[in-house]
PDB file of N, CA and C in Angstrom:
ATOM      1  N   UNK A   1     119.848  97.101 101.736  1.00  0.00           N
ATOM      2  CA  UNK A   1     120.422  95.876 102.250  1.00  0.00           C
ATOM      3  C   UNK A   1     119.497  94.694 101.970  1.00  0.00           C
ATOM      4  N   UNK A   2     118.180  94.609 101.849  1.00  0.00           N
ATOM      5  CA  UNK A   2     117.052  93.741 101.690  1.00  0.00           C
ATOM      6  C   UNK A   2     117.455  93.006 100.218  1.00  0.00           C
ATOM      7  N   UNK A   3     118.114  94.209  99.417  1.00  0.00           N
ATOM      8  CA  UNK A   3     118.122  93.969  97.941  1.00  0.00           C
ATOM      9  C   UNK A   3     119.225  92.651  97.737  1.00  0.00           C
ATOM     10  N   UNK A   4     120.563  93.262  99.083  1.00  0.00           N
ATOM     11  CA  UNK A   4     121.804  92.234  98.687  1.00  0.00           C
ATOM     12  C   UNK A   4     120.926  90.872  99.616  1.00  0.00           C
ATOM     13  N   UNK A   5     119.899  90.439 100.202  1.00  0.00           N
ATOM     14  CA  UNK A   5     119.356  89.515 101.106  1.00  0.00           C
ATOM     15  C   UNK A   5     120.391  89.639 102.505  1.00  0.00           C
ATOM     16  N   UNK A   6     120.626  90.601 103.045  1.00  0.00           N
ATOM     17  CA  UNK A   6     121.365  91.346 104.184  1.00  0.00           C
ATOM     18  C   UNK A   6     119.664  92.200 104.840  1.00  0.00           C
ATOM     19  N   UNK A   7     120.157  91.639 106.271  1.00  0.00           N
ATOM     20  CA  UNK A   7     119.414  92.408 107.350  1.00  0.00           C
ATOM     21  C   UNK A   7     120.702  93.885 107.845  1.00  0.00           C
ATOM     22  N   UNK A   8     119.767  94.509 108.931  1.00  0.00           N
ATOM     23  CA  UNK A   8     120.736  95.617 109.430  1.00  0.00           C
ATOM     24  C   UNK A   8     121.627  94.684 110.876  1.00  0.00           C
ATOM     25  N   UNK A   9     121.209  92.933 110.932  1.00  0.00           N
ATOM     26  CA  UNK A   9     122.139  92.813 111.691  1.00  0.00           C
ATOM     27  C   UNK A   9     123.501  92.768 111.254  1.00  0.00           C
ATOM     28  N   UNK A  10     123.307  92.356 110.180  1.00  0.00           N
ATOM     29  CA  UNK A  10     124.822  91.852 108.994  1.00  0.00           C
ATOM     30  C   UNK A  10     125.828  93.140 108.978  1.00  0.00           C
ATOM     31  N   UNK A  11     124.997  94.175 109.023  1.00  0.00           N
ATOM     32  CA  UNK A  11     126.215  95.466 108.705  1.00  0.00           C
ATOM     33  C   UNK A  11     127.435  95.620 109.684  1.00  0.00           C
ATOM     34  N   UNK A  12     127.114  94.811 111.181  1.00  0.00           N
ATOM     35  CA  UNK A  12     128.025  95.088 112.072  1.00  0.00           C
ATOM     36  C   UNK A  12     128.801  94.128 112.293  1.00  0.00           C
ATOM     37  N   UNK A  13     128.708  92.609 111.454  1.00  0.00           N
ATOM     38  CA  UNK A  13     129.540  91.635 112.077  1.00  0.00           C
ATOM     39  C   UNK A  13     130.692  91.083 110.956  1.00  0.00           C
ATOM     40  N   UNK A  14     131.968  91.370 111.740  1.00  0.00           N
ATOM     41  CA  UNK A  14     133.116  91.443 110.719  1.00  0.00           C
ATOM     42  C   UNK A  14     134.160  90.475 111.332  1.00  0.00           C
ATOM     43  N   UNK A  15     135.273  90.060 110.561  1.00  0.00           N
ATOM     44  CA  UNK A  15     135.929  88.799 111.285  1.00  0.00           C
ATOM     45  C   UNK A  15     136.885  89.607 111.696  1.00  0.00           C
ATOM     46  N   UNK A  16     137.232  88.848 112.935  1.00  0.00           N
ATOM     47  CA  UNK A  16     138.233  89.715 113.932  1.00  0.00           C
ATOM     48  C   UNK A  16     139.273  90.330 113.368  1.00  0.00           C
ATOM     49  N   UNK A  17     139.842  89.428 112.615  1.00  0.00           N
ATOM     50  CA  UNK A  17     141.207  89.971 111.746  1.00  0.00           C
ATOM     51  C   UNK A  17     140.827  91.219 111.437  1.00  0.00           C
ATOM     52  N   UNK A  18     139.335  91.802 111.062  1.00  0.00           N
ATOM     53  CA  UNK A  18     139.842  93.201 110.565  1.00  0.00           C
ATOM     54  C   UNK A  18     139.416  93.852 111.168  1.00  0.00           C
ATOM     55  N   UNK A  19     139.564  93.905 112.457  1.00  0.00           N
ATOM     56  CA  UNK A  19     139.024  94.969 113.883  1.00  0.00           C
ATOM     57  C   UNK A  19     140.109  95.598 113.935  1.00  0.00           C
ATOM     58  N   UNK A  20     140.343  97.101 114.483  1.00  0.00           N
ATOM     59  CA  UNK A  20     140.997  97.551 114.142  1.00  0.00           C
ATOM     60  C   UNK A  20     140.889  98.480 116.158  1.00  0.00           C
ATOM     61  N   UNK A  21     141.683  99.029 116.723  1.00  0.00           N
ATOM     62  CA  UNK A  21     141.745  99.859 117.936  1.00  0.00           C
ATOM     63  C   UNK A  21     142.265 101.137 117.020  1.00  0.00           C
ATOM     64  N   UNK A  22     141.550 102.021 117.290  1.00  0.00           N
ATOM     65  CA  UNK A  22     141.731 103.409 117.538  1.00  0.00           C
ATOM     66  C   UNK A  22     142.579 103.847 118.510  1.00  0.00           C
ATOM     67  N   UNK A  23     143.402 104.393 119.211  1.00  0.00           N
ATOM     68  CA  UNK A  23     144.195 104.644 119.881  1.00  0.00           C
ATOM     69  C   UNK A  23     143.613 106.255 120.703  1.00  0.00           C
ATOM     70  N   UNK A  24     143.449 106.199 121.857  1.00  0.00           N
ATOM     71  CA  UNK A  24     142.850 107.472 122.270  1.00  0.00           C
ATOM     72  C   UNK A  24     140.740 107.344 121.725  1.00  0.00           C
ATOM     73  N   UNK A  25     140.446 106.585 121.222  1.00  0.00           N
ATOM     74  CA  UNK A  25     138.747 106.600 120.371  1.00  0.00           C
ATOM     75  C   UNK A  25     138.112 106.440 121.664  1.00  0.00           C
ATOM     76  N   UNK A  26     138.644 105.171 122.802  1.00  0.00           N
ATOM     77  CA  UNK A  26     137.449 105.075 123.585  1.00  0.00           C
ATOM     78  C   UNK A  26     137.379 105.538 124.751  1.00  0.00           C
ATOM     79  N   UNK A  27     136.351 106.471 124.923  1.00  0.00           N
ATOM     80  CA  UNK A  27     136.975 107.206 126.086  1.00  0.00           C
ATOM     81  C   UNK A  27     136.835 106.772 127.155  1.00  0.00           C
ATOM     82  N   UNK A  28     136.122 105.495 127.044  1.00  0.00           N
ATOM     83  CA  UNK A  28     135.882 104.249 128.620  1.00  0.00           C
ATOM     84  C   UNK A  28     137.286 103.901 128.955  1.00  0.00           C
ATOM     85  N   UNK A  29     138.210 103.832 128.249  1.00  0.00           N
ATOM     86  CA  UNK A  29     139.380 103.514 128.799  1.00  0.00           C
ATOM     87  C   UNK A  29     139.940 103.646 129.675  1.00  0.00           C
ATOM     88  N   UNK A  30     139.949 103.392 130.991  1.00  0.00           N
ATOM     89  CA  UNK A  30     140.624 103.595 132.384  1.00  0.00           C
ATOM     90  C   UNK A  30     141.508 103.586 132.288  1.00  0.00           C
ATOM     91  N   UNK A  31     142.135 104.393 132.196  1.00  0.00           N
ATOM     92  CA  UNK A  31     144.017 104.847 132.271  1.00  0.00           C
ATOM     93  C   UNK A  31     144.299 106.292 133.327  1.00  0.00           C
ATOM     94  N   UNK A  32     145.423 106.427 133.280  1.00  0.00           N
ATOM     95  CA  UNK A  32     145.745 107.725 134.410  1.00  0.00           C
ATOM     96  C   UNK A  32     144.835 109.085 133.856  1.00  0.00           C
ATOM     97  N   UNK A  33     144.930 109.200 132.300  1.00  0.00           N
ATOM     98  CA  UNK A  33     143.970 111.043 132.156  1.00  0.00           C
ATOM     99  C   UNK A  33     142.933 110.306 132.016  1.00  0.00           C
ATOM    100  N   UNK A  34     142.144 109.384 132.068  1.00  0.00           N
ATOM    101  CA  UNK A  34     140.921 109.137 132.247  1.00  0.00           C
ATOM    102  C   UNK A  34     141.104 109.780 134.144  1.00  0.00           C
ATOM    103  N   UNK A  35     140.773 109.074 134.478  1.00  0.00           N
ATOM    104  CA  UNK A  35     140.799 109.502 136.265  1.00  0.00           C
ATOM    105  C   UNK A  35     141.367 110.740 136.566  1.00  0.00           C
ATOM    106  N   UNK A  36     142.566 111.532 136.348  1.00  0.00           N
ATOM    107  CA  UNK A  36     142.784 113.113 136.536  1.00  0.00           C
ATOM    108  C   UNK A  36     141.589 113.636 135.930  1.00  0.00           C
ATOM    109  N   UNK A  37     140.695 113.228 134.570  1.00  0.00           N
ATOM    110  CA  UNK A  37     139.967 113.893 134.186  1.00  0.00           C
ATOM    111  C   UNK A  37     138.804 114.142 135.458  1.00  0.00           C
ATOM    112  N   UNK A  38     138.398 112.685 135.868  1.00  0.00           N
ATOM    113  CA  UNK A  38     137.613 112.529 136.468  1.00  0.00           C
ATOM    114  C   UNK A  38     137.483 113.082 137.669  1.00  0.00           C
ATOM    115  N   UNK A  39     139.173 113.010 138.293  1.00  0.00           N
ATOM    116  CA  UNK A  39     139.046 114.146 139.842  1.00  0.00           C
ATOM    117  C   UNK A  39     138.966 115.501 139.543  1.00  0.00           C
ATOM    118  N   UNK A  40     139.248 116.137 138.315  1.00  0.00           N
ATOM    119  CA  UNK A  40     139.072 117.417 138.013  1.00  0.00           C
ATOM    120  C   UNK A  40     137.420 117.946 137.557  1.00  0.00           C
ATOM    121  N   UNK A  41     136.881 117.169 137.606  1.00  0.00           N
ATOM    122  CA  UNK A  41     135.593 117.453 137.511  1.00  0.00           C
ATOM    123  C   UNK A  41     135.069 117.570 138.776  1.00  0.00           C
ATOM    124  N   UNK A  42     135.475 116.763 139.860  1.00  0.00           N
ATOM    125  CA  UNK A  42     134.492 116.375 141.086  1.00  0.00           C
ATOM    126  C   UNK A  42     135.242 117.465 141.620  1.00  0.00           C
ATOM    127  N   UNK A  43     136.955 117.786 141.616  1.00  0.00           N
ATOM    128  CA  UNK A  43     136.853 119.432 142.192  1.00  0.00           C
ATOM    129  C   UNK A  43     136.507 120.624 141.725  1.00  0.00           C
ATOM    130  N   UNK A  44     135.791 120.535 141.147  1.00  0.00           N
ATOM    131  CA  UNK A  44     135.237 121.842 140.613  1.00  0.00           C
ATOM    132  C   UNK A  44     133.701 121.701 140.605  1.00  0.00           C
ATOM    133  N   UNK A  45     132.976 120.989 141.178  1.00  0.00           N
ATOM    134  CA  UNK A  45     131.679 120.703 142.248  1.00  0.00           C
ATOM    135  C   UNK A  45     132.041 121.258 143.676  1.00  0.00           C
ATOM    136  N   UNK A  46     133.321 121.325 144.002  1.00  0.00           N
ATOM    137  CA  UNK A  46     133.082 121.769 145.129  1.00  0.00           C
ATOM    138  C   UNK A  46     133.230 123.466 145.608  1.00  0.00           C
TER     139      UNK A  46
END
């Protein structure tokens, strides 16, 4: 990257237009099987 005069900040910044969502990718997503996931873990601690 030094060669094109690019740092390793450059590799990550892209114009919005070509952002793209994955569907199901993030698993931070708070939705309903996020949280069933989450109570099914804490019952099975007990």
């Amino acid at each position: 990257m030094k060669a094109a005069g690019a740092g390793s900040s450059d590799l990550w910044k892209l114009p919005v237009e070509q952002l793209r969502i994955i569907e199901g990718f993030n698993i931070r997503v708070h939705n309903d099987a996020y949280q069933a996931k989450i109570d099914e873990y804490a019952e099975s601690l007990f």
